[in-house]
PDB file of N, CA and C in Angstrom:
ATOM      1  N   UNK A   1     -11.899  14.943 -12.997  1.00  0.00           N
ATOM      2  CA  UNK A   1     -12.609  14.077 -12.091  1.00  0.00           C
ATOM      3  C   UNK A   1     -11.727  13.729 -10.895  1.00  0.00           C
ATOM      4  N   UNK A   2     -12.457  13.964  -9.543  1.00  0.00           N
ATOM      5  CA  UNK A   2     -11.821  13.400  -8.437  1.00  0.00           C
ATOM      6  C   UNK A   2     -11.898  11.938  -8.344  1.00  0.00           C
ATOM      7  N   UNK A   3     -10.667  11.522  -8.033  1.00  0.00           N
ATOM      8  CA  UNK A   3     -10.759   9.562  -7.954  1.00  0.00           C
ATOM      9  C   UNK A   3     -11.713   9.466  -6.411  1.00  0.00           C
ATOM     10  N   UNK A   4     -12.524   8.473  -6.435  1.00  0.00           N
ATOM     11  CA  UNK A   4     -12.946   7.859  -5.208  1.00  0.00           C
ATOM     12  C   UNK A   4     -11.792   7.300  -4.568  1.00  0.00           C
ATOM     13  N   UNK A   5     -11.707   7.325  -3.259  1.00  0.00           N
ATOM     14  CA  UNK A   5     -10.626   6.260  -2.269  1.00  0.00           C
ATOM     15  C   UNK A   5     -10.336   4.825  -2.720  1.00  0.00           C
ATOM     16  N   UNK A   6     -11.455   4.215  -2.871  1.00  0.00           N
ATOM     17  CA  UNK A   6     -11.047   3.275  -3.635  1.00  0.00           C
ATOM     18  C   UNK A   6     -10.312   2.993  -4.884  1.00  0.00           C
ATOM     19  N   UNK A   7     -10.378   4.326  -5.491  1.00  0.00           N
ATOM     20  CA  UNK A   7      -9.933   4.382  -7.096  1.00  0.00           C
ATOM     21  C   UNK A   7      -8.245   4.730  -6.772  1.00  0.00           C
ATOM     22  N   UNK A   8      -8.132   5.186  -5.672  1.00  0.00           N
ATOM     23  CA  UNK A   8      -6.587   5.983  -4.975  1.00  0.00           C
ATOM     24  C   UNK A   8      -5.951   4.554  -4.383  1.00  0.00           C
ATOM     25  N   UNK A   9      -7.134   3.960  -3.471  1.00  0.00           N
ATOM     26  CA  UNK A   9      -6.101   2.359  -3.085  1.00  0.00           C
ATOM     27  C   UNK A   9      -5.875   1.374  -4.699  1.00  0.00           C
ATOM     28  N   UNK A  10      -6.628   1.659  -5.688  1.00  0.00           N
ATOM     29  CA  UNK A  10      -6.157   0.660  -7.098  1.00  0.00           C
ATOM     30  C   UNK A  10      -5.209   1.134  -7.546  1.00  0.00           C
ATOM     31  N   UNK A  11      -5.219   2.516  -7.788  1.00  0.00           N
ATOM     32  CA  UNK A  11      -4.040   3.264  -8.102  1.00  0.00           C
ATOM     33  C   UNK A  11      -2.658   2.657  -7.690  1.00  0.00           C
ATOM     34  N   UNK A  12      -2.672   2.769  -6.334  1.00  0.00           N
ATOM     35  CA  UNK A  12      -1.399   2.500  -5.398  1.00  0.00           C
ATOM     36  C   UNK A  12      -0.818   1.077  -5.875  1.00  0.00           C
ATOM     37  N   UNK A  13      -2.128   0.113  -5.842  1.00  0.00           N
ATOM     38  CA  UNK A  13      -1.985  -1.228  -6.093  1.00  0.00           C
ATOM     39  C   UNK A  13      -0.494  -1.228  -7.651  1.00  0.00           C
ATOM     40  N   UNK A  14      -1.663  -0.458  -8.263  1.00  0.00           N
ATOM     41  CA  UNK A  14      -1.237  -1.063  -9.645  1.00  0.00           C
ATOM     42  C   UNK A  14      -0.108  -0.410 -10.037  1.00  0.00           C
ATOM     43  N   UNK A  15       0.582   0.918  -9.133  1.00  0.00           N
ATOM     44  CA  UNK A  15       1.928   1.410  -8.971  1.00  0.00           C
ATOM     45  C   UNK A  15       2.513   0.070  -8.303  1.00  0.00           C
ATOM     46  N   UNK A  16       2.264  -0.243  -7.571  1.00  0.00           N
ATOM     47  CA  UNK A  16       3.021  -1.507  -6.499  1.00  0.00           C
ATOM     48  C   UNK A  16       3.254  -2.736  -7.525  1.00  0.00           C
ATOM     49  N   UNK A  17       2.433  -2.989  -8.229  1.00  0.00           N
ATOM     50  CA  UNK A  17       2.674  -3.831  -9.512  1.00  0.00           C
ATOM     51  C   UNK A  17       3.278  -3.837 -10.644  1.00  0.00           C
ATOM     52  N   UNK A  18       3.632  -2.256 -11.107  1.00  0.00           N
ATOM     53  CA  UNK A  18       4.346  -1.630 -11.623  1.00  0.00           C
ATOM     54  C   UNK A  18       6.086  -1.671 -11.774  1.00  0.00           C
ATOM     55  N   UNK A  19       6.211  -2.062 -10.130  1.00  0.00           N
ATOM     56  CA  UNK A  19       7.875  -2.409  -9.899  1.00  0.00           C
ATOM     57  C   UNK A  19       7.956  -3.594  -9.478  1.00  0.00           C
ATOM     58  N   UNK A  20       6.970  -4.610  -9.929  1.00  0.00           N
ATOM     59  CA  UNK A  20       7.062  -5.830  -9.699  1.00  0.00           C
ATOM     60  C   UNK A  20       7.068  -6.462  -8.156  1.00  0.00           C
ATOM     61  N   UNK A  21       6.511  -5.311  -7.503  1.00  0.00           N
ATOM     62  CA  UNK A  21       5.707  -6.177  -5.988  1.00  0.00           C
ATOM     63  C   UNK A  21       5.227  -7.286  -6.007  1.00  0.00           C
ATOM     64  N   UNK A  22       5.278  -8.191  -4.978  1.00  0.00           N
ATOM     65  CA  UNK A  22       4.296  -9.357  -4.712  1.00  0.00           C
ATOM     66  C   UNK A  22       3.373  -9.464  -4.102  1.00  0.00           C
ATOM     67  N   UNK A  23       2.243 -10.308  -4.065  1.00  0.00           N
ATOM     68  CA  UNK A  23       1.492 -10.781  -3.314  1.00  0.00           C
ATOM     69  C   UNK A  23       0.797  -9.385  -3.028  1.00  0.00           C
ATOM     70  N   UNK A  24       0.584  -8.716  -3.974  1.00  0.00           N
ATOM     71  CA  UNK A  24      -0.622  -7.096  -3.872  1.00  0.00           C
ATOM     72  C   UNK A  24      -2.217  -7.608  -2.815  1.00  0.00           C
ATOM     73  N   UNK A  25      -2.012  -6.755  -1.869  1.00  0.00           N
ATOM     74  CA  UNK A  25      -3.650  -6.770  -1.384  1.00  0.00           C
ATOM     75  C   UNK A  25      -4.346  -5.638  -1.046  1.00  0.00           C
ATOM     76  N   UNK A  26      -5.643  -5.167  -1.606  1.00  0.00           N
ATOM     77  CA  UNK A  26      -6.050  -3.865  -1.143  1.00  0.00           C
ATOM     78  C   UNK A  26      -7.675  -4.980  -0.092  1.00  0.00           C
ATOM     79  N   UNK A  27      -7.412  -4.211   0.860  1.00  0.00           N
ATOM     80  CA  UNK A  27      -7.847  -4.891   1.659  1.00  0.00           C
ATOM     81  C   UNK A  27      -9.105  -2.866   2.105  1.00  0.00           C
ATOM     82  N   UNK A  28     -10.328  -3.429   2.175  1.00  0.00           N
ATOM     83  CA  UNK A  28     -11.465  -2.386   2.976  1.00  0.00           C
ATOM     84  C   UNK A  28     -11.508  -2.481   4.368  1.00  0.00           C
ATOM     85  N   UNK A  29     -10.813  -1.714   4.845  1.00  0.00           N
ATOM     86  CA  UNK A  29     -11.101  -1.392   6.572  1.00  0.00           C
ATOM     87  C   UNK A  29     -11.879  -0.992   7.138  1.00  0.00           C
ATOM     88  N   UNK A  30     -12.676   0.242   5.838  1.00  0.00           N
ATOM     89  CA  UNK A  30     -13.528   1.587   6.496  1.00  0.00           C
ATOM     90  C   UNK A  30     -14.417   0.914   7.963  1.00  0.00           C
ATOM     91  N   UNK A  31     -14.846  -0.265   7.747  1.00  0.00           N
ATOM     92  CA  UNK A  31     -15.670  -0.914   8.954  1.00  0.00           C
ATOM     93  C   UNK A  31     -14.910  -1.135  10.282  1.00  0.00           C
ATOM     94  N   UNK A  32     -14.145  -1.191  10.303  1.00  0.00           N
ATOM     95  CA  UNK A  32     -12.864  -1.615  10.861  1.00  0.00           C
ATOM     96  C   UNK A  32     -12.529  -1.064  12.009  1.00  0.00           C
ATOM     97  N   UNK A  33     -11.560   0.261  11.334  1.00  0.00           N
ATOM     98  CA  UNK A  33     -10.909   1.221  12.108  1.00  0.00           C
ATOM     99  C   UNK A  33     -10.901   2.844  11.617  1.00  0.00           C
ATOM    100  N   UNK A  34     -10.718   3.801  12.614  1.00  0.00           N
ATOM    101  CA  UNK A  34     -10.910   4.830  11.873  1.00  0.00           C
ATOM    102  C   UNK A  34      -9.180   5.510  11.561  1.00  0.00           C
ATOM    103  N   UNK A  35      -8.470   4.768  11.151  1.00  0.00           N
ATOM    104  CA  UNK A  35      -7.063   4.502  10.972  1.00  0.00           C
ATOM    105  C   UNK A  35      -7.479   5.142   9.753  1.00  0.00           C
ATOM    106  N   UNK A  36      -8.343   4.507   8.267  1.00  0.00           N
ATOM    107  CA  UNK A  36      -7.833   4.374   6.956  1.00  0.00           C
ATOM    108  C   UNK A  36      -9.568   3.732   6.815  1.00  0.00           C
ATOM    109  N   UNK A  37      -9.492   3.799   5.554  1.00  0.00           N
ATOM    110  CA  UNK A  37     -10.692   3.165   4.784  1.00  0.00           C
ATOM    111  C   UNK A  37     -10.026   2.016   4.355  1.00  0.00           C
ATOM    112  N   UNK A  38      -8.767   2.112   3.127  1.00  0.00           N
ATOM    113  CA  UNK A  38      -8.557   1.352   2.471  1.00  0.00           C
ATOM    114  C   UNK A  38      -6.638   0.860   3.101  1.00  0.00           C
ATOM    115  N   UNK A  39      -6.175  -0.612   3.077  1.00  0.00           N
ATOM    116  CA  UNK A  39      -4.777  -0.233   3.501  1.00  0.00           C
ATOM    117  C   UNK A  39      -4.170  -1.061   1.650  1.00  0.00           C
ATOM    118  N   UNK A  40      -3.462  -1.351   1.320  1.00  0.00           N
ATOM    119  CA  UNK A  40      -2.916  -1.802   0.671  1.00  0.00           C
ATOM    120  C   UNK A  40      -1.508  -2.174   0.463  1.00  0.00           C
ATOM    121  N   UNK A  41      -1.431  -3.808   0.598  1.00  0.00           N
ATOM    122  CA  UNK A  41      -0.096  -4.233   1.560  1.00  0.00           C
ATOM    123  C   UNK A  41       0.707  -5.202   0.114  1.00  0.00           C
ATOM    124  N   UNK A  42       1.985  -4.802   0.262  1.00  0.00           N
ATOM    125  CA  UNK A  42       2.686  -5.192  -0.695  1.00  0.00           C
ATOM    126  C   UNK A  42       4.069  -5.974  -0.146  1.00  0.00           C
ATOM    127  N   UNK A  43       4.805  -6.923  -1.253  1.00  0.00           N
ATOM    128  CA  UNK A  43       5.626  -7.508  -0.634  1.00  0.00           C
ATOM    129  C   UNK A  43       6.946  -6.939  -1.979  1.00  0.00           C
ATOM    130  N   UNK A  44       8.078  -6.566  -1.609  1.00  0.00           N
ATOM    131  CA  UNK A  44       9.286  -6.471  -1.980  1.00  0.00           C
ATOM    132  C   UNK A  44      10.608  -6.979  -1.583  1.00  0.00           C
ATOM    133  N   UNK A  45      11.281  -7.576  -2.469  1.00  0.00           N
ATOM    134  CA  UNK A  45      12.323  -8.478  -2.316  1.00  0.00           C
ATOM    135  C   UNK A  45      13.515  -7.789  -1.617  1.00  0.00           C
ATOM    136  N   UNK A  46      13.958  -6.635  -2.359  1.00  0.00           N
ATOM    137  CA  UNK A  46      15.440  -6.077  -1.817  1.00  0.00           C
ATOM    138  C   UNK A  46      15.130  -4.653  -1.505  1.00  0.00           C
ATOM    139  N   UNK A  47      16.033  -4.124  -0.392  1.00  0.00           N
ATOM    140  CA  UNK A  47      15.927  -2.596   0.064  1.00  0.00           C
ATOM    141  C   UNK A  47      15.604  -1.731  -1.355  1.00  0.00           C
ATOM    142  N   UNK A  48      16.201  -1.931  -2.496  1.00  0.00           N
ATOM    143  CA  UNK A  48      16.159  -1.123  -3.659  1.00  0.00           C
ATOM    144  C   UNK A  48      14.754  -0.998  -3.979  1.00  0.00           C
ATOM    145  N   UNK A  49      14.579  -2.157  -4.009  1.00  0.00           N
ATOM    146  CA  UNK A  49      12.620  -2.338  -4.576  1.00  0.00           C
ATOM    147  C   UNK A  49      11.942  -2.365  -3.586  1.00  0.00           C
ATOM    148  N   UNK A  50      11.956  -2.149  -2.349  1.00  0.00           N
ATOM    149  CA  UNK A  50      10.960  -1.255  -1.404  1.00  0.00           C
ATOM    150  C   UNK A  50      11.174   0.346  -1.460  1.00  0.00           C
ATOM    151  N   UNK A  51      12.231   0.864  -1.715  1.00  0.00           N
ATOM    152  CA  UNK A  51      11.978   2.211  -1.798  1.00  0.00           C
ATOM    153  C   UNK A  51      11.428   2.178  -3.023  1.00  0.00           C
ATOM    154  N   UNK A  52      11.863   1.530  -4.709  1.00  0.00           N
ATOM    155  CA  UNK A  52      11.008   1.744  -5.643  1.00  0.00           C
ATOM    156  C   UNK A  52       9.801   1.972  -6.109  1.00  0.00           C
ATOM    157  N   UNK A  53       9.511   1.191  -4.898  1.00  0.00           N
ATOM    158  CA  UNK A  53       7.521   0.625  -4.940  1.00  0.00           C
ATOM    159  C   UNK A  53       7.235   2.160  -4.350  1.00  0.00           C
ATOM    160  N   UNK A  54       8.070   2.632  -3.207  1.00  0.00           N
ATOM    161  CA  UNK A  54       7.285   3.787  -2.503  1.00  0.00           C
ATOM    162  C   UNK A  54       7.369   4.464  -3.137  1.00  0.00           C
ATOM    163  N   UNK A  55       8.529   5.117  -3.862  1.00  0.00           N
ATOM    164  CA  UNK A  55       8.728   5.811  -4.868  1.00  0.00           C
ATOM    165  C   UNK A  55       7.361   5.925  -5.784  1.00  0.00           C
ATOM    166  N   UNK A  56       7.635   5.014  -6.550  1.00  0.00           N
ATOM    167  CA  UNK A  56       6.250   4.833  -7.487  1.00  0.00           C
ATOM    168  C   UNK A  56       5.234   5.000  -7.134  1.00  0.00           C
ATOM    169  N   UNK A  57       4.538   4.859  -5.737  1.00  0.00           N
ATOM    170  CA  UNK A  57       3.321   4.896  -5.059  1.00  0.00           C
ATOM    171  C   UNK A  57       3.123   6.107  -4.860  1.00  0.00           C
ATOM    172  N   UNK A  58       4.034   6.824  -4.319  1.00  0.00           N
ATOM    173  CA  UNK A  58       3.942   8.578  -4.139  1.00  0.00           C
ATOM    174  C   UNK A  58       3.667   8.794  -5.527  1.00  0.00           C
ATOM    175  N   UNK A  59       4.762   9.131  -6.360  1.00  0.00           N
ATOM    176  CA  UNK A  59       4.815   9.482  -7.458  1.00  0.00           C
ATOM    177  C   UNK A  59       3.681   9.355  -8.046  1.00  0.00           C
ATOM    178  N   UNK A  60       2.688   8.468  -8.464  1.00  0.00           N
ATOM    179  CA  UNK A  60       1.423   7.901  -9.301  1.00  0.00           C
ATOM    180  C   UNK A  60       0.359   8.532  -8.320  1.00  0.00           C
ATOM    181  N   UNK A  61       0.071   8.469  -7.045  1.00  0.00           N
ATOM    182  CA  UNK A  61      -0.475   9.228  -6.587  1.00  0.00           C
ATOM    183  C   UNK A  61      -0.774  10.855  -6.843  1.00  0.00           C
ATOM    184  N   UNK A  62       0.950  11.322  -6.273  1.00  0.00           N
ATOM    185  CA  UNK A  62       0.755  13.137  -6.653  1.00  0.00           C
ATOM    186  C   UNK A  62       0.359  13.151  -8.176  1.00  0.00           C
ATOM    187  N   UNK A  63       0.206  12.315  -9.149  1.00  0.00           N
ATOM    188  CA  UNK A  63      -0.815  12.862 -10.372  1.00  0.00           C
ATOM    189  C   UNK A  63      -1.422  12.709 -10.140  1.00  0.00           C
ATOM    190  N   UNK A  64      -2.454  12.113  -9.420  1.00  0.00           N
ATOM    191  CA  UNK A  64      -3.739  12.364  -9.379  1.00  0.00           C
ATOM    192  C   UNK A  64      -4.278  13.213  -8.253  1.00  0.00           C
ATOM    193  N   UNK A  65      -3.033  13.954  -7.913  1.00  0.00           N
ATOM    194  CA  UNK A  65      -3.423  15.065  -6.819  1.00  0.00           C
ATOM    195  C   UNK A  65      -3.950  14.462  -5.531  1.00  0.00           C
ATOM    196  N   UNK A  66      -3.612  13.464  -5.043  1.00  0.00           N
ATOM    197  CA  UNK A  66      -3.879  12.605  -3.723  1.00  0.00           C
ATOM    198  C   UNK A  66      -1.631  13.072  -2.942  1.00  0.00           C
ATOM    199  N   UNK A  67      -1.813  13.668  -1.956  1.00  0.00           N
ATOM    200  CA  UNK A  67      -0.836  14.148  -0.955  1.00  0.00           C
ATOM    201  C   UNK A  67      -0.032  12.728  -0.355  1.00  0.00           C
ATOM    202  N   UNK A  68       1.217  12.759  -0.405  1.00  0.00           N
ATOM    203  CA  UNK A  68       1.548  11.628   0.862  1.00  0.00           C
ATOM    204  C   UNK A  68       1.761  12.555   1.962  1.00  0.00           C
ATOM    205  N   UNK A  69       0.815  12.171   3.705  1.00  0.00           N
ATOM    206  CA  UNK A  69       1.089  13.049   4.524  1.00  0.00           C
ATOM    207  C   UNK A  69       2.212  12.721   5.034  1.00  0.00           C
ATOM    208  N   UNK A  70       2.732  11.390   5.045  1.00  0.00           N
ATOM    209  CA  UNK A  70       3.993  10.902   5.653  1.00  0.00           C
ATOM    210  C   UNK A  70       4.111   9.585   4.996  1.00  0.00           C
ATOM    211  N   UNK A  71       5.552   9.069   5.463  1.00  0.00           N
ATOM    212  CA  UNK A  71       6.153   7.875   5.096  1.00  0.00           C
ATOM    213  C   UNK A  71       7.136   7.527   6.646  1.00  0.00           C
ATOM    214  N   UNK A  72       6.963   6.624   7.010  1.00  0.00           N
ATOM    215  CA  UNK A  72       7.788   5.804   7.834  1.00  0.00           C
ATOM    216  C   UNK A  72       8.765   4.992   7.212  1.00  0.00           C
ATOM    217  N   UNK A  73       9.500   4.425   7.817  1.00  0.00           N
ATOM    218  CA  UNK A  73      10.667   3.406   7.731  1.00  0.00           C
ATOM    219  C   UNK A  73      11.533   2.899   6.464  1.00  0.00           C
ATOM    220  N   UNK A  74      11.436   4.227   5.993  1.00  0.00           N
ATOM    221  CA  UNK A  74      12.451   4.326   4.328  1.00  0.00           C
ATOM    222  C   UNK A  74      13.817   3.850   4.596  1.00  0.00           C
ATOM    223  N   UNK A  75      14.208   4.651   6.092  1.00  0.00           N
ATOM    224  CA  UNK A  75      15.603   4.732   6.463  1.00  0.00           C
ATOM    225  C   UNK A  75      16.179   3.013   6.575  1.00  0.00           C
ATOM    226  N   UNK A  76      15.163   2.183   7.378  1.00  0.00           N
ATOM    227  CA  UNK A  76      15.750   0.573   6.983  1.00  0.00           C
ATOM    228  C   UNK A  76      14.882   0.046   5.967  1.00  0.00           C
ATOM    229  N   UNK A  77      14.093   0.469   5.025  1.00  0.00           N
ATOM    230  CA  UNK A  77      13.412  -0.054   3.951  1.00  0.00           C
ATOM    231  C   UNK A  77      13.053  -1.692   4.792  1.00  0.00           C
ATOM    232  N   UNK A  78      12.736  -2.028   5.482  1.00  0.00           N
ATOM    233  CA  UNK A  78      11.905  -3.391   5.472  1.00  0.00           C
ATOM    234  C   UNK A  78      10.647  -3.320   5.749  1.00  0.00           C
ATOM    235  N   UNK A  79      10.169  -2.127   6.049  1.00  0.00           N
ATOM    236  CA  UNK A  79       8.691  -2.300   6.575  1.00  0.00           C
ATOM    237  C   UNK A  79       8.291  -0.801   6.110  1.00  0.00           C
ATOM    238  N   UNK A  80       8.306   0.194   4.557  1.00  0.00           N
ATOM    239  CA  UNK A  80       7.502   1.519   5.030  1.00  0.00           C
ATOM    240  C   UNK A  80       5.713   1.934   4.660  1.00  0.00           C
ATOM    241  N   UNK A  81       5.602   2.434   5.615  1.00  0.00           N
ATOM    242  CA  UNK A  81       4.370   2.895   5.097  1.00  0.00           C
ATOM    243  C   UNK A  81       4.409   4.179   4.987  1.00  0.00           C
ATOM    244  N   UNK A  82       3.049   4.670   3.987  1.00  0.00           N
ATOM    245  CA  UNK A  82       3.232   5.662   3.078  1.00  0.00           C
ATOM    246  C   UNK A  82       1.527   5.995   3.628  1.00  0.00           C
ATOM    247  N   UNK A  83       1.362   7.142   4.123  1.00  0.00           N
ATOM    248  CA  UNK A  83      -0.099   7.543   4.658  1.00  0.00           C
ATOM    249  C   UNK A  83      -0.267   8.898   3.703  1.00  0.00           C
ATOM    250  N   UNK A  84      -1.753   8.628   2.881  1.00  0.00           N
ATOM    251  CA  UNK A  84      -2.529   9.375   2.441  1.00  0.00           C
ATOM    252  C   UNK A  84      -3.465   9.183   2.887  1.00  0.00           C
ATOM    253  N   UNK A  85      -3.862   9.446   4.157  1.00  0.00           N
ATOM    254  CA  UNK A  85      -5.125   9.731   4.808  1.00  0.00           C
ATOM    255  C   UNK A  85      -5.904   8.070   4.597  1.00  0.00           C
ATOM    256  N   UNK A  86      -7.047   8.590   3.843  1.00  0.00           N
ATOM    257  CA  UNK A  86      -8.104   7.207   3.580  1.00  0.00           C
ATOM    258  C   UNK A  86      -7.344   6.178   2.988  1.00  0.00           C
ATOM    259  N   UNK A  87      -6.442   6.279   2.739  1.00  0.00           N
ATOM    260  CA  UNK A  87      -5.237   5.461   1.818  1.00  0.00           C
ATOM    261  C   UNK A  87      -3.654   5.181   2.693  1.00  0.00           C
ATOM    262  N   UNK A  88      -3.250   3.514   3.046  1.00  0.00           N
ATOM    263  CA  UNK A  88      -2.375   3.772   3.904  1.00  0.00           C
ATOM    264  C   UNK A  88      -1.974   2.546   3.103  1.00  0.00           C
ATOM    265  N   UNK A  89      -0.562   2.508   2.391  1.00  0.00           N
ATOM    266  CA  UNK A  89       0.162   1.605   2.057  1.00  0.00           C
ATOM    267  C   UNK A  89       1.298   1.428   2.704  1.00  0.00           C
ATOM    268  N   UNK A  90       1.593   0.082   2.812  1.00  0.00           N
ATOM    269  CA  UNK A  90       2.413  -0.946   3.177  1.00  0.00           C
ATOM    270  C   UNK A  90       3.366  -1.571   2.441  1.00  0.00           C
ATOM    271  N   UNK A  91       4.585  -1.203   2.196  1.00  0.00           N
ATOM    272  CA  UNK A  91       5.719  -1.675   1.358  1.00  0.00           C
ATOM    273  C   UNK A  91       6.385  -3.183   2.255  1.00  0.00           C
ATOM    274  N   UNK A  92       6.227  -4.117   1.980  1.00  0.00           N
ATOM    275  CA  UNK A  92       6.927  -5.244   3.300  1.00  0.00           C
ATOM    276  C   UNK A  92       8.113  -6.282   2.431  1.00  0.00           C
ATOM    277  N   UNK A  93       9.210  -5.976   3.042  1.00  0.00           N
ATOM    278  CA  UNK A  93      10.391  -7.461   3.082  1.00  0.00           C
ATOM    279  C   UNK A  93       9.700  -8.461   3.142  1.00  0.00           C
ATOM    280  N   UNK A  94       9.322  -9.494   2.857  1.00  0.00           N
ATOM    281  CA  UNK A  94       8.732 -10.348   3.188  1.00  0.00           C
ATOM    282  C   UNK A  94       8.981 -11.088   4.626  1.00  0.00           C
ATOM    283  N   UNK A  95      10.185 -11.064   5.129  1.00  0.00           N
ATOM    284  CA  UNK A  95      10.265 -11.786   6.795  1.00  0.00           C
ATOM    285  C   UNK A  95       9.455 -11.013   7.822  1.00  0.00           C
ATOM    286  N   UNK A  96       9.380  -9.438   7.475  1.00  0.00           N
ATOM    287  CA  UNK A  96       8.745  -8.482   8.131  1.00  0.00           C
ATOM    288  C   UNK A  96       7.114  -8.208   7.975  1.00  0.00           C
ATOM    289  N   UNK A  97       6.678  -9.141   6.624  1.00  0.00           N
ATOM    290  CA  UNK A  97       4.961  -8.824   6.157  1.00  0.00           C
ATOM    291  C   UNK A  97       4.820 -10.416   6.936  1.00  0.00           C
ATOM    292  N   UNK A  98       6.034 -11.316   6.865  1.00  0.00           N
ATOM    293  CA  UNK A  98       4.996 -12.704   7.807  1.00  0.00           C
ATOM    294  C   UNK A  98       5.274 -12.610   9.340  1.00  0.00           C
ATOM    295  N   UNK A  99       6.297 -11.590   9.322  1.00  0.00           N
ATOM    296  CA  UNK A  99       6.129 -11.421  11.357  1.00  0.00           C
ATOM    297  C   UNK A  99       4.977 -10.840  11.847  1.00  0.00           C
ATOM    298  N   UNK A 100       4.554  -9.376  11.036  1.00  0.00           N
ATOM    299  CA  UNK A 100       3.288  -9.068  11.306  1.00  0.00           C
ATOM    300  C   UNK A 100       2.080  -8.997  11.005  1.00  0.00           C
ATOM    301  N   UNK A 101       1.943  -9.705   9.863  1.00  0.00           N
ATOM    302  CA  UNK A 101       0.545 -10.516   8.876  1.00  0.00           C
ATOM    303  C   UNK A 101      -0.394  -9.725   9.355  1.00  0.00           C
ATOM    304  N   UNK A 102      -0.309  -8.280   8.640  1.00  0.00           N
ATOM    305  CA  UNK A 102      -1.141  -7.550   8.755  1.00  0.00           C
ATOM    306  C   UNK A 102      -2.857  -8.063   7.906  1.00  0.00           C
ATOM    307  N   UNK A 103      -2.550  -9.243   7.249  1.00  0.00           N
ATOM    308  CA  UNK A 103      -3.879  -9.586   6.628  1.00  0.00           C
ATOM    309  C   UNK A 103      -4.449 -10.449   7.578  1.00  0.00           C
ATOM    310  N   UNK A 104      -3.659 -11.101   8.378  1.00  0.00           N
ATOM    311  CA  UNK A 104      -4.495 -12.139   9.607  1.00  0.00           C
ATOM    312  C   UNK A 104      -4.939 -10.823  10.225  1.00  0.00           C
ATOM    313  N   UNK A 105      -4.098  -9.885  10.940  1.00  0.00           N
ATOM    314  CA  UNK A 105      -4.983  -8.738  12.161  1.00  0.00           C
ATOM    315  C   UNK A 105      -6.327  -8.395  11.833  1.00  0.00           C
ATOM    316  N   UNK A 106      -5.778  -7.798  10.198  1.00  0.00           N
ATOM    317  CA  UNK A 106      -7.263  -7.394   9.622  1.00  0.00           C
ATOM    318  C   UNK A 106      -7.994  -8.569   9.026  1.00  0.00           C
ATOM    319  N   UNK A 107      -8.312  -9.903   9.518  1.00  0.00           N
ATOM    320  CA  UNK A 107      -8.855 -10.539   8.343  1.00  0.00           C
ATOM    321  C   UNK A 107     -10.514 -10.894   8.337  1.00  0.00           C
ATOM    322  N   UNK A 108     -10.906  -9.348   8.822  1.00  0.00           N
ATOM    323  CA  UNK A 108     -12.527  -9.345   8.516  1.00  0.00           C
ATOM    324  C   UNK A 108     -12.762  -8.720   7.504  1.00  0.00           C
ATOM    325  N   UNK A 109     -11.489  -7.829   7.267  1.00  0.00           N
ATOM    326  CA  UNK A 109     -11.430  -6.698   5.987  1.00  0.00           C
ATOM    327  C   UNK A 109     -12.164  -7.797   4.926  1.00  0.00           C
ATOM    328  N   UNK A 110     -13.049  -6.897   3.982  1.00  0.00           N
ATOM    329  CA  UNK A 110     -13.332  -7.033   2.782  1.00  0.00           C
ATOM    330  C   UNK A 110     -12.286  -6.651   1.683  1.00  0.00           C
ATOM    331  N   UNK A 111     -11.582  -8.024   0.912  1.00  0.00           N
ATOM    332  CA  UNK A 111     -10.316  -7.923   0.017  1.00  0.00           C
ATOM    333  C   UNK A 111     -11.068  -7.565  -1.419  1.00  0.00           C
ATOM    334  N   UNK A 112     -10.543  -6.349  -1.940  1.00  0.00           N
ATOM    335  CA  UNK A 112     -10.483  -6.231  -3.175  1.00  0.00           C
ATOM    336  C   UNK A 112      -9.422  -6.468  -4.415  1.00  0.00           C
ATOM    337  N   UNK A 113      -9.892  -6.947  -5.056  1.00  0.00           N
ATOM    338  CA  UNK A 113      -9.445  -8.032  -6.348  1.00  0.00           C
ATOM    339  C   UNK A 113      -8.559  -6.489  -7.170  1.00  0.00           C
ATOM    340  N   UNK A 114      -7.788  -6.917  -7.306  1.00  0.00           N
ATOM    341  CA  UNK A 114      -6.512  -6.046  -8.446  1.00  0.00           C
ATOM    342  C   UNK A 114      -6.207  -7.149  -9.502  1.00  0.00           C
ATOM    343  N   UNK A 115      -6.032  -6.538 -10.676  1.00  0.00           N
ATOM    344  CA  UNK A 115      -5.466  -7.265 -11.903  1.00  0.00           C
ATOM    345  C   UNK A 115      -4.403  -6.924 -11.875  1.00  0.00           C
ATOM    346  N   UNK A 116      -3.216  -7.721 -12.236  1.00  0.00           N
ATOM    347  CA  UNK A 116      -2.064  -7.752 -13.100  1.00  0.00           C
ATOM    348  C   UNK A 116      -2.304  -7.445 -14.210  1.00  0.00           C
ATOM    349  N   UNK A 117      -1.281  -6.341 -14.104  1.00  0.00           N
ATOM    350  CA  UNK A 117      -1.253  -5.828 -15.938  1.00  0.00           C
ATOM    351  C   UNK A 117      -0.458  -7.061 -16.762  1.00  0.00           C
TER     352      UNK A 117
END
């Protein structure tokens, strides 16, 4: 079975939760922008556990056969994103997720609810 986009942004989520991210949001854009359908924005404490999270996010992804086409800003780990097309995650330092509060820009997005395992 192919995952729906949405099933690829829970995925990501629940990798991002996986290495103990904070403050998980999968947020619906598709109305939005033609950027992404889904973005999903995460908060990590130290350079180690922002590459972890990306790590994990790729990783849990390529099993389910979803591509990362790129990754930005690994090299200073405070801000990377990780683009699979309809799927665009957000790894954030936290000084760097409240400078650019990507949930205020987007905050018409429709937020979807993730569980903690």
């Amino acid at each position: 079975m192919n995952p729906n986009v949405e099933q690829i942004a829970r995925r990501a989520a629940t990798a991002c939760l996986d290495k103990k991210a904070t403050d998980v949001v999968v947020m619906n854009v598709q109305e939005l922008t033609p950027l992404a359908d889904y973005f999903v924005i995460c908060s990590a404490s130290s350079r180690p556990q922002v590459e972890a999270v990306a790590r994990a996010v790729r990783d849990d992804l390529a099993e389910l056969g979803v591509t990362c086409r790129g990754i930005e800003g690994l090299d200073e780990a405070r801000w990377v994103l990780l683009d699979f097309g309809d799927v665009v995650v957000h790894v954030f330092r936290p000084e760097e997720r409240e400078f650019y509060h990507l949930e205020r820009l987007w905050g018409d997005a429709e937020w979807i609810p993730i569980e903690a395992n």
